[in-house]
Protein backbone atom coordinates (compact mmCIF):
# COMPACT_ATOMS: atom_id res chain seq x y z
CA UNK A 1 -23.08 -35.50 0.92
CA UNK A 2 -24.28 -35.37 4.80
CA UNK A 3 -26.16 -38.19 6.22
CA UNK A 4 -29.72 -36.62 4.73
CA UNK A 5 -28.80 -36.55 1.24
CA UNK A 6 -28.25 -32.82 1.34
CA UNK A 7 -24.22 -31.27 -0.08
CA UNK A 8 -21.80 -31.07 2.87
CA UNK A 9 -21.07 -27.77 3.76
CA UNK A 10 -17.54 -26.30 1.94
CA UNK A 11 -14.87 -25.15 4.25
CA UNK A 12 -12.35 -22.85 3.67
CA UNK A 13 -8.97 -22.67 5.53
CA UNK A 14 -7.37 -19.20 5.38
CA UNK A 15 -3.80 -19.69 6.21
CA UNK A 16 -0.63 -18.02 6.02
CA UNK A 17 2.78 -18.32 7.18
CA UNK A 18 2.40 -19.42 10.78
CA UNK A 19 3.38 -23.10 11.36
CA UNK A 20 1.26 -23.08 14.21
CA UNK A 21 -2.13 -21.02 13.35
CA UNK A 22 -2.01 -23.23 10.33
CA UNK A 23 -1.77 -26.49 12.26
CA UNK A 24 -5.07 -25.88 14.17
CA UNK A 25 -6.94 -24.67 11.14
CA UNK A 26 -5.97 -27.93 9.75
CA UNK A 27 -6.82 -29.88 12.94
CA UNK A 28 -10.52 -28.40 12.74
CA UNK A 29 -11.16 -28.74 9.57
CA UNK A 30 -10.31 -32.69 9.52
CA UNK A 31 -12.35 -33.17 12.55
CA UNK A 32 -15.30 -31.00 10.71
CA UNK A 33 -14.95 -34.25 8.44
CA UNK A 34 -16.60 -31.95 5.46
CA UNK A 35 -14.37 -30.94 2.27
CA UNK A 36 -11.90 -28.31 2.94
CA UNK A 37 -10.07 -26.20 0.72
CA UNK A 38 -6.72 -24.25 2.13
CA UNK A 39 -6.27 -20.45 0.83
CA UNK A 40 -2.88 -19.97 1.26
CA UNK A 41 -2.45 -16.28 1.64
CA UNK A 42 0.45 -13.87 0.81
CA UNK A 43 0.80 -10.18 2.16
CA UNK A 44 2.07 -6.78 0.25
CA UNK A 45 3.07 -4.23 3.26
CA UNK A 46 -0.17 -3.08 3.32
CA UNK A 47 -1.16 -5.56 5.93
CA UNK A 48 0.40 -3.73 8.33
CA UNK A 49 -2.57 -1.18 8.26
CA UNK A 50 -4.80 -1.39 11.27
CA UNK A 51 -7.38 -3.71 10.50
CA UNK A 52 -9.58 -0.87 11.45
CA UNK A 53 -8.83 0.92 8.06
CA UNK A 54 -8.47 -2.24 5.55
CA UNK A 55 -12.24 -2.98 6.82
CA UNK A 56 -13.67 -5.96 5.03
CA UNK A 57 -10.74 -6.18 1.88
CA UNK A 58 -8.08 -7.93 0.01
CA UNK A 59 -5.97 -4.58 -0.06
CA UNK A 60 -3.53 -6.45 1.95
CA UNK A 61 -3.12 -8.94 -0.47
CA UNK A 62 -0.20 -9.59 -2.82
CA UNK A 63 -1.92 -11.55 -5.51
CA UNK A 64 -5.15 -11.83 -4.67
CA UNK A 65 -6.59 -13.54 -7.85
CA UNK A 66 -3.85 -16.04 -7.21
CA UNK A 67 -5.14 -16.99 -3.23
CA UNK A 68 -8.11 -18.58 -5.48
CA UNK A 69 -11.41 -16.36 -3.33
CA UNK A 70 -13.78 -17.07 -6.33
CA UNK A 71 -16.90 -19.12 -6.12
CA UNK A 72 -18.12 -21.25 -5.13
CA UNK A 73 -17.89 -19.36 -1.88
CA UNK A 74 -17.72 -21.47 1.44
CA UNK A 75 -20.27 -21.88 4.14
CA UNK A 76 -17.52 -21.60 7.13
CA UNK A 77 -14.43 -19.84 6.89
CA UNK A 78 -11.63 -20.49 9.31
CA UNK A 79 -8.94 -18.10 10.22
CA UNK A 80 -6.34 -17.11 12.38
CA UNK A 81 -3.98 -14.00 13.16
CA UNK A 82 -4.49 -10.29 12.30
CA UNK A 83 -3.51 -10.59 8.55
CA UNK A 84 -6.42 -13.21 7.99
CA UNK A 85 -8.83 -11.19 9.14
CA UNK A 86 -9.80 -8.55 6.60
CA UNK A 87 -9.92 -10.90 4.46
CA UNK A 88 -11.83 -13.22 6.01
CA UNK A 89 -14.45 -10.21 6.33
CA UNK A 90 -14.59 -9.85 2.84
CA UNK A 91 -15.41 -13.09 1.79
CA UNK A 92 -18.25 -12.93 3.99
CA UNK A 93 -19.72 -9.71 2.23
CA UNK A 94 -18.98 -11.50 -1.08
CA UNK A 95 -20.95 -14.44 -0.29
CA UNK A 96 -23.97 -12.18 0.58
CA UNK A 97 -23.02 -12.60 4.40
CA UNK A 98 -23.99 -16.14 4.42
CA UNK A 99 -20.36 -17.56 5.03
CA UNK A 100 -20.14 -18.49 8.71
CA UNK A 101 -16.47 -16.90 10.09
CA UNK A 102 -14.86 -18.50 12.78
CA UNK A 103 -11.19 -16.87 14.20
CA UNK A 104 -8.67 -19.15 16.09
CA UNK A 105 -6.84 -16.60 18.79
CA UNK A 106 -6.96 -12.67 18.84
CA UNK A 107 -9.37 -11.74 16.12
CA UNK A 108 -7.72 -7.94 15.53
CA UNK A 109 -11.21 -6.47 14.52
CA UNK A 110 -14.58 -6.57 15.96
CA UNK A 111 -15.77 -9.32 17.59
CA UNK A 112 -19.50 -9.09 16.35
CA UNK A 113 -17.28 -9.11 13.12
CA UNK A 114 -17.59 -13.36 13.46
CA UNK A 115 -19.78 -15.95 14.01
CA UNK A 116 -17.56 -17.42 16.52
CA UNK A 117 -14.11 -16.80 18.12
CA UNK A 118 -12.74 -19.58 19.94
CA UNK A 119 -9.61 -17.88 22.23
CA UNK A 120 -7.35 -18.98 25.01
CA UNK A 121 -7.37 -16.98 28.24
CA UNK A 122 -3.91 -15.23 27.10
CA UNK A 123 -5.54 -12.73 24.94
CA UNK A 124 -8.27 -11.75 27.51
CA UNK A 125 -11.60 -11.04 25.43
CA UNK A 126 -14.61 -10.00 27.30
CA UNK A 127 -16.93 -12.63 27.92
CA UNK A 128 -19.29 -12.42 24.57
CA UNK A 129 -22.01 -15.06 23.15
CA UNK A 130 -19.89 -15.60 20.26
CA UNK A 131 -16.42 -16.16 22.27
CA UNK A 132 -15.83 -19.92 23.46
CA UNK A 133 -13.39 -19.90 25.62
CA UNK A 134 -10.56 -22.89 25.87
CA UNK A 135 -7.77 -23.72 28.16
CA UNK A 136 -5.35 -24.89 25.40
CA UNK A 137 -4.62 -24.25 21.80
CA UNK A 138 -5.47 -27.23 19.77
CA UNK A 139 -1.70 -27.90 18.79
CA UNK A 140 -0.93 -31.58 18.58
CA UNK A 141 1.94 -33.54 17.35
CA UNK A 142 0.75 -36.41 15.35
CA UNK A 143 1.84 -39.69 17.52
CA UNK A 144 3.35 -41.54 14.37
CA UNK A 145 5.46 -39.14 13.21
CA UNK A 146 6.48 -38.45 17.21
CA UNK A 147 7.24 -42.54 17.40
CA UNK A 148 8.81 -42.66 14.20
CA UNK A 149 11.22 -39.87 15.58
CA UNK A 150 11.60 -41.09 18.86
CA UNK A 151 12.61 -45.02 17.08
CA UNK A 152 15.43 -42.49 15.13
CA UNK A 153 17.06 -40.68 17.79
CA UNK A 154 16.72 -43.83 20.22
CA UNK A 155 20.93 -44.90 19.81
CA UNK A 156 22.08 -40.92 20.56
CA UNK A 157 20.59 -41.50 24.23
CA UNK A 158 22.75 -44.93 24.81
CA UNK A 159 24.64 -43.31 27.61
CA UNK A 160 22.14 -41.02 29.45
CA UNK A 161 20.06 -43.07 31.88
CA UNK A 162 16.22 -43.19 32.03
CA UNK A 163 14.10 -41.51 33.06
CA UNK A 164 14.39 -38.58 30.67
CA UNK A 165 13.32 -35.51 31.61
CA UNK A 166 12.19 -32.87 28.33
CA UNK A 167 13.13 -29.96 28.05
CA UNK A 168 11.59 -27.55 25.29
CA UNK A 169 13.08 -24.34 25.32
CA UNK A 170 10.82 -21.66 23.89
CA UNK A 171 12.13 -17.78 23.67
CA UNK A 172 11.08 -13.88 23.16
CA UNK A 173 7.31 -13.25 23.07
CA UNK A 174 5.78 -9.68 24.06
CA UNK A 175 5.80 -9.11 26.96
CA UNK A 176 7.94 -11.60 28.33
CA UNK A 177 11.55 -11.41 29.04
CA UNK A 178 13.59 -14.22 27.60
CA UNK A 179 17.08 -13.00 28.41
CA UNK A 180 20.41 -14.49 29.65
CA UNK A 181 19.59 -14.07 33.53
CA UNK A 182 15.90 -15.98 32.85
CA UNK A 183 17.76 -18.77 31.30
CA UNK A 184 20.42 -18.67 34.08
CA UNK A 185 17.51 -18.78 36.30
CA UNK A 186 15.43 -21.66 34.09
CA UNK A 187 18.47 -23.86 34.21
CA UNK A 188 19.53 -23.62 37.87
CA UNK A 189 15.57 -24.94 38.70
CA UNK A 190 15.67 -27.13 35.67
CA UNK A 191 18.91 -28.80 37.09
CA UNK A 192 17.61 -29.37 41.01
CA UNK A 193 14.18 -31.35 39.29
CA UNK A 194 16.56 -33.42 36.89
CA UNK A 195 18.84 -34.39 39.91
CA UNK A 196 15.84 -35.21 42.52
CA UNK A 197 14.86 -37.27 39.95
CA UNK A 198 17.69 -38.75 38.74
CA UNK A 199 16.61 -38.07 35.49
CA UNK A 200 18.69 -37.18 32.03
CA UNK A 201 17.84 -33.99 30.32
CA UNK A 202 17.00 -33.68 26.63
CA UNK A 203 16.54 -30.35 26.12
CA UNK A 204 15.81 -28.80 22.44
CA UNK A 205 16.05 -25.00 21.85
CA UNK A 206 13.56 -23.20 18.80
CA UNK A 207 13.76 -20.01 16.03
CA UNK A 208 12.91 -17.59 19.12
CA UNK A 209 15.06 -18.90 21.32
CA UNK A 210 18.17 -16.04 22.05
CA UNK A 211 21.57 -17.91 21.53
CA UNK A 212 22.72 -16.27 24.63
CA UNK A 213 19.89 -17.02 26.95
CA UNK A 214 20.23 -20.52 25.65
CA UNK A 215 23.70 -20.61 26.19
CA UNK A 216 23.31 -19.17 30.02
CA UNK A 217 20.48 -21.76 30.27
CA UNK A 218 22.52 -24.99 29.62
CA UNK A 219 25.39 -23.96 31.43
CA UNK A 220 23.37 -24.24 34.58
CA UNK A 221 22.52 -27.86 33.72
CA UNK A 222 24.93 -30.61 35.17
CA UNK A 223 22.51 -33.30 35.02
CA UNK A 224 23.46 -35.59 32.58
CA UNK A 225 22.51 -33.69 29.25
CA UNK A 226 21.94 -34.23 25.59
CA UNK A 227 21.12 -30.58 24.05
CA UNK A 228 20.24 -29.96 20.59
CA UNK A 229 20.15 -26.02 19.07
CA UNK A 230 17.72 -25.18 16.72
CA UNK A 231 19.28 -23.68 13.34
CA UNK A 232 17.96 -22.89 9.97
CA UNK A 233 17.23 -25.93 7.18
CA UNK A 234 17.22 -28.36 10.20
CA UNK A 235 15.53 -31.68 9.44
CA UNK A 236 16.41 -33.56 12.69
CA UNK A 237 12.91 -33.61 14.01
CA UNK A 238 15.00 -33.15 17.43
CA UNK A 239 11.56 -31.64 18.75
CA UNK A 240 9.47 -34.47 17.98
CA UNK A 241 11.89 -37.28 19.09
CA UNK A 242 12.53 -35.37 22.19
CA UNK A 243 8.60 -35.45 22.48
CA UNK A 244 8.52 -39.07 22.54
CA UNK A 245 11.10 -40.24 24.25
CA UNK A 246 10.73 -38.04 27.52
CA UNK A 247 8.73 -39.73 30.54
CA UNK A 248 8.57 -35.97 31.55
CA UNK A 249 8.44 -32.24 29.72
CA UNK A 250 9.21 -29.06 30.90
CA UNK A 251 8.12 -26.23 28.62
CA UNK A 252 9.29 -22.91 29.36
CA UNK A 253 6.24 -20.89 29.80
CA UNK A 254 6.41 -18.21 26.34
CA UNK A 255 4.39 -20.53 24.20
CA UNK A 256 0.72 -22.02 24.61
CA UNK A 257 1.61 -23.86 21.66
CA UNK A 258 4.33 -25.65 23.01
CA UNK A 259 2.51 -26.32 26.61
CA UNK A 260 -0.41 -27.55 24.26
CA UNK A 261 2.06 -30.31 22.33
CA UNK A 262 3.58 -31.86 25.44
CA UNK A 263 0.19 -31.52 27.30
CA UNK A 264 -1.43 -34.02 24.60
CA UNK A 265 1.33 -36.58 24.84
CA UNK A 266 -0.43 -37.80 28.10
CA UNK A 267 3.08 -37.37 30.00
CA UNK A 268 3.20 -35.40 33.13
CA UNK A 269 4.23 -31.51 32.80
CA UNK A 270 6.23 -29.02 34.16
CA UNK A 271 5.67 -24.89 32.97
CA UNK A 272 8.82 -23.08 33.68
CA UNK A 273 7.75 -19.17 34.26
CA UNK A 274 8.96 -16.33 32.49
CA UNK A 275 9.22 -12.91 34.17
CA UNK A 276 6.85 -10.15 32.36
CA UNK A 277 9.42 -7.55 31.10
CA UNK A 278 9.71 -4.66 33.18
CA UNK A 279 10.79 -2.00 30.34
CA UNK A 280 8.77 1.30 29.46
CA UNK A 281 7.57 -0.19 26.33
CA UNK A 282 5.58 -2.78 28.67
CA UNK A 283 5.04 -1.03 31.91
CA UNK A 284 3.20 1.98 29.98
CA UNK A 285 0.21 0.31 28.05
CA UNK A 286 -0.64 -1.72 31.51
CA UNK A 287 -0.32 1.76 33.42
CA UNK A 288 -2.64 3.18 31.11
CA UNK A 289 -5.24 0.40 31.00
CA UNK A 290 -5.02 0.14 34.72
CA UNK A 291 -6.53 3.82 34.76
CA UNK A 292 -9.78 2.67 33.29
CA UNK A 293 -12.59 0.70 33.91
CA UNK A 294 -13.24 -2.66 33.41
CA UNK A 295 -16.51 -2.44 31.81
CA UNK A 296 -15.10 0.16 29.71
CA UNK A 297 -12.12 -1.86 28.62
CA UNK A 298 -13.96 -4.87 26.98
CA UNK A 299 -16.74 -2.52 25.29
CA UNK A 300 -13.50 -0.93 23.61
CA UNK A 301 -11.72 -4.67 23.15
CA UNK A 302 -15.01 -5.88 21.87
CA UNK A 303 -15.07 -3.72 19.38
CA UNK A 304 -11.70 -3.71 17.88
CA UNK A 305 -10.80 -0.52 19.38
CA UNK A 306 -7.74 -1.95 21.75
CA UNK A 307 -6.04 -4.96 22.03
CA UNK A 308 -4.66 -6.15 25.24
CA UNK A 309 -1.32 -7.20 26.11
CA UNK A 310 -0.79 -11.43 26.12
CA UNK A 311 -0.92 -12.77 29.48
CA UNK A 312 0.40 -16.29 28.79
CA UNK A 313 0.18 -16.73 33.19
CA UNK A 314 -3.48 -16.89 32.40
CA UNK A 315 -3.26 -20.16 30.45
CA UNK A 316 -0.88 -21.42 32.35
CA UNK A 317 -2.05 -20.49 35.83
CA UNK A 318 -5.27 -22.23 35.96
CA UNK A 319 -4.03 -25.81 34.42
CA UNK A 320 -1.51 -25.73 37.89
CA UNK A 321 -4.19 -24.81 39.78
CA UNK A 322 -6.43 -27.80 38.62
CA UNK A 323 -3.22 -29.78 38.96
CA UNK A 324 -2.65 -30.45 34.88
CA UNK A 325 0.41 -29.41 35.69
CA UNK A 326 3.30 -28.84 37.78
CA UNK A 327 5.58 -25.42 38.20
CA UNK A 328 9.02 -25.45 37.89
CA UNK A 329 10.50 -24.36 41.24
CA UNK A 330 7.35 -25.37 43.45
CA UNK A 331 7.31 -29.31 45.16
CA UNK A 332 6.17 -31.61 42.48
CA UNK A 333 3.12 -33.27 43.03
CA UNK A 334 0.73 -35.27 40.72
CA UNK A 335 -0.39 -34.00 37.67
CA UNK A 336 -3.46 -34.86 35.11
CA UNK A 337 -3.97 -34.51 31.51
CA UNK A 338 -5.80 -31.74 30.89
CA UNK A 339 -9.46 -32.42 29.20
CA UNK A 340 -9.50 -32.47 25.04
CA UNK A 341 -12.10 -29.52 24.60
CA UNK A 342 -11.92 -30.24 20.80
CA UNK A 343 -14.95 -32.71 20.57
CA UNK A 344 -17.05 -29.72 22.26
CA UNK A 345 -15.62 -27.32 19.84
CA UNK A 346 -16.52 -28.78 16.64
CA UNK A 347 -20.06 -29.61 18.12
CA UNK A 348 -20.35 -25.67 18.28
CA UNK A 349 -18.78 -24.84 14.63
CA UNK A 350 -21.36 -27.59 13.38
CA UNK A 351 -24.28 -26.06 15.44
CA UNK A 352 -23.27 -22.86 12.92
CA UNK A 353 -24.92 -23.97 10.22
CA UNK A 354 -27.90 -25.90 11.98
C-alpha cells in the first residue's frame, strides 16, 4: 500500500539472458520500492524476425504460458534489448493499454511504442519527449560482495606493491575492433601509466575478450602484473576483487557497462579507446547514412525504421570532457565521479503513473 492508503502499483521485470540488461531492470525496480515480479523470458528462433513483423506478440516466445503474462497485469513494465520488446508491446494491448512501458537501451521498435525510453548516448535516438537521456548505464557492483571479494583475493597480491592499477579488459562489440594489434597497442599505453605511477597491474580479461588480443595485450605489460583469464564455470569473482582492491581502473572502452561499474566505485578512471573497425561490413551502413539528412534520419530511427550503428565514443567522450575521466594515452589529470542520474530517473518512472 502507498502512503495514501491506495495498492502500490505492480511492476513487472521482463528479462532474459543478459547479465547486464537484467542487472539494471533489477536496480530500478528496487529503487521503485513497489512489488516487482521478474518474467524470465525464453526465445524459439522466431525472435530473430524484425520486430517490425512480430508487432505487439509472444510469437517469439518458447513457452509462453510458462513466462507467467496472465493477470493481474502490471501498471509499469520494464524491459530491455530487442527480444523484450514485442513482448513488452503485447502486454500493453492486453492490459487495455493501461500498462506504462519503459525500455532500458535501444528499444528495436517505435519509440512512440513506450511511455519512456531511458538510453545512453551510444545508441543515438533523436531527441523525443519520451527519451531521457543518461550518461551511464545504471550497472553497479554491490559494495559487499566487491569487499567480500577484495578481503579473498587480498594474500595473491603479497608481492605486487601498492598502488594497484585495474585493469578490465573488455573485447569484440560492433563496430569496434578488438584484435591482436589493439591489444598490442592497449598494453604498450597501459604499461607507460603503470610505470609513471609505479603502480602494479591487476588486469582481468571477460567472455568477449579474443584469447589472442589478450595474449598480445599482456605481453606488452612489464609492470609488475597479476593477470587473471576469464574461462567458462569460473567462480573466482576475479572481476569483483579486482574492483575493490584497485586505487585506479582502466576499462577498455567496448563496454558502457563496464565504464559504468568502475565509475560507481568512486575511484579515479581511465577509458582505453578502441579503433572503429574499418571493414566493408562497417564502412558501408555509415556511407549510406552519411548520404541523408539528419532530420530525415531520426524521423526514420524514431519510428523503428533504422537503427544506427553503436557509437560507444559518445558515452565515453563527454565524461573526459567534463573530466569524469581520464584517456589512456593523454597526460593524466584529475578526475571526478560522474553524477548518479538514478534518483532523477525513478522520479520520472514514478511521475508515469501520477
Amino acid at each position: 500500500m502507498t502512503a495514501d492508503g491506495r495498492a502500490a502499483p505492480l511492476v513487472w521485470l521482463l528479462t532474459g539472458d543478459k547479465g547486464g540488461d537484467a542487472a539494471q531492470l533489477r536496480l530500478l525496480g528496487r529503487a521503485l520500492g513497489w512489488p516487482v515480479v521478474e518474467k524470465t523470458l525464453k526465445f524459439n528462433g522466431l525472435y530473430r524476425l524484425p520486430n517490425r513483423l512480430l508487432g505487439a506478440s509472444v510469437l517469439s516466445l518458447a513457452d509462453a504460458g510458462g513466462a507467467g503474462l496472465v493477470p493481474p497485469w502490471p501498471d509499469i513494465v520494464l524491459s530491455a534489448g530487442r527480444r523484450a520488446t514485442p513482448v513488452a508491446r503485447w502486454i500493453r494491448a492486453r492490459s487495455g493499454a493501461r500498462a506504462r512501458l519503459v525500455n532500458i537501451g535501444r528499444p528495436w521498435g517505435p519509440l512512440a511504442a513506450f511511455d519512456l525510453v531511458i538510453a545512453t548516448p551510444q545508441y543515438g535516438l533523436p531527441p523525443r519527449p519520451n527519451v531521457l537521456p543518461v550518461r551511464l548505464p545504471f550497472n553497479r557492483m554491490d559494495a559487499s560482495a566487491v569487499a567480500q571479494a577484495a578481503a579473498a583475493w587480498a594474500a595473491r597480491l603479497a608481492t605486487l606493491k601498492p598502488p594497484y592499477l585495474a585493469l578490465l579488459i573488455g573485447g569484440r562489440a560492433r563496430p569496434l575492433r578488438f584484435d591482436t594489434e589493439t591489444g598490442r597497442t592497449i598494453g604498450r599505453l597501459v604499461d607507460l601509466l603503470a610505470r609513471g605511477l609505479g603502480a602494479s597491474v591487476l588486469a582481468v580479461t571477460s567472455r568477449r575478450t579474443p584469447p589472442d588480443a589478450a595474449d598480445a595485450l599482456l605481453s606488452q605489460i612489464s609492470a609488475p602484473l597479476l593477470a587473471h583469464r576469464w574461462q567458462a564455470g569460473d567462480t573466482s569473482n576475479a572481476y569483483a576483487a579486482i574492483l575493490g582492491l584497485a586505487d585506479r581502473i582502466i576499462v577498455t572502452g567496448d563496454s558502457a557497462s563496464m565504464l559504468a561499474e568502475a565509475c560507481r566505485t568512486g575511484k579515479p578512471v581511465t577509458v582505453a579507446p578502441v579503433p572503429f573497425d574499418d571493414g566493408p561490413r562497417e564502412r558501408l551502413p555509415r556511407a549510406l547514412l552519411g548520404l541523408l539528412p539528419r532530420r530525415l534520419i531520426d524521423a526514420l530511427h524514431a519510428a523503428g525504421w533504422i537503427v544506427l550503428p553503436r557509437d560507444i565514443t559518445a558515452v565515453w567522450r563527454p565524461l573526459a570532457r567534463d573530466h569524469h575521466v581520464h584517456v589512456l594515452g593523454e597526460p593524466l589529470a584529475a578526475t571526478t565521479t560522474p553524477p548518479d542520474e538514478l534518483p532523477a530517473v525513478i522520479e520520472r518512472l514514478r511521475g508515469l503513473l501520477s
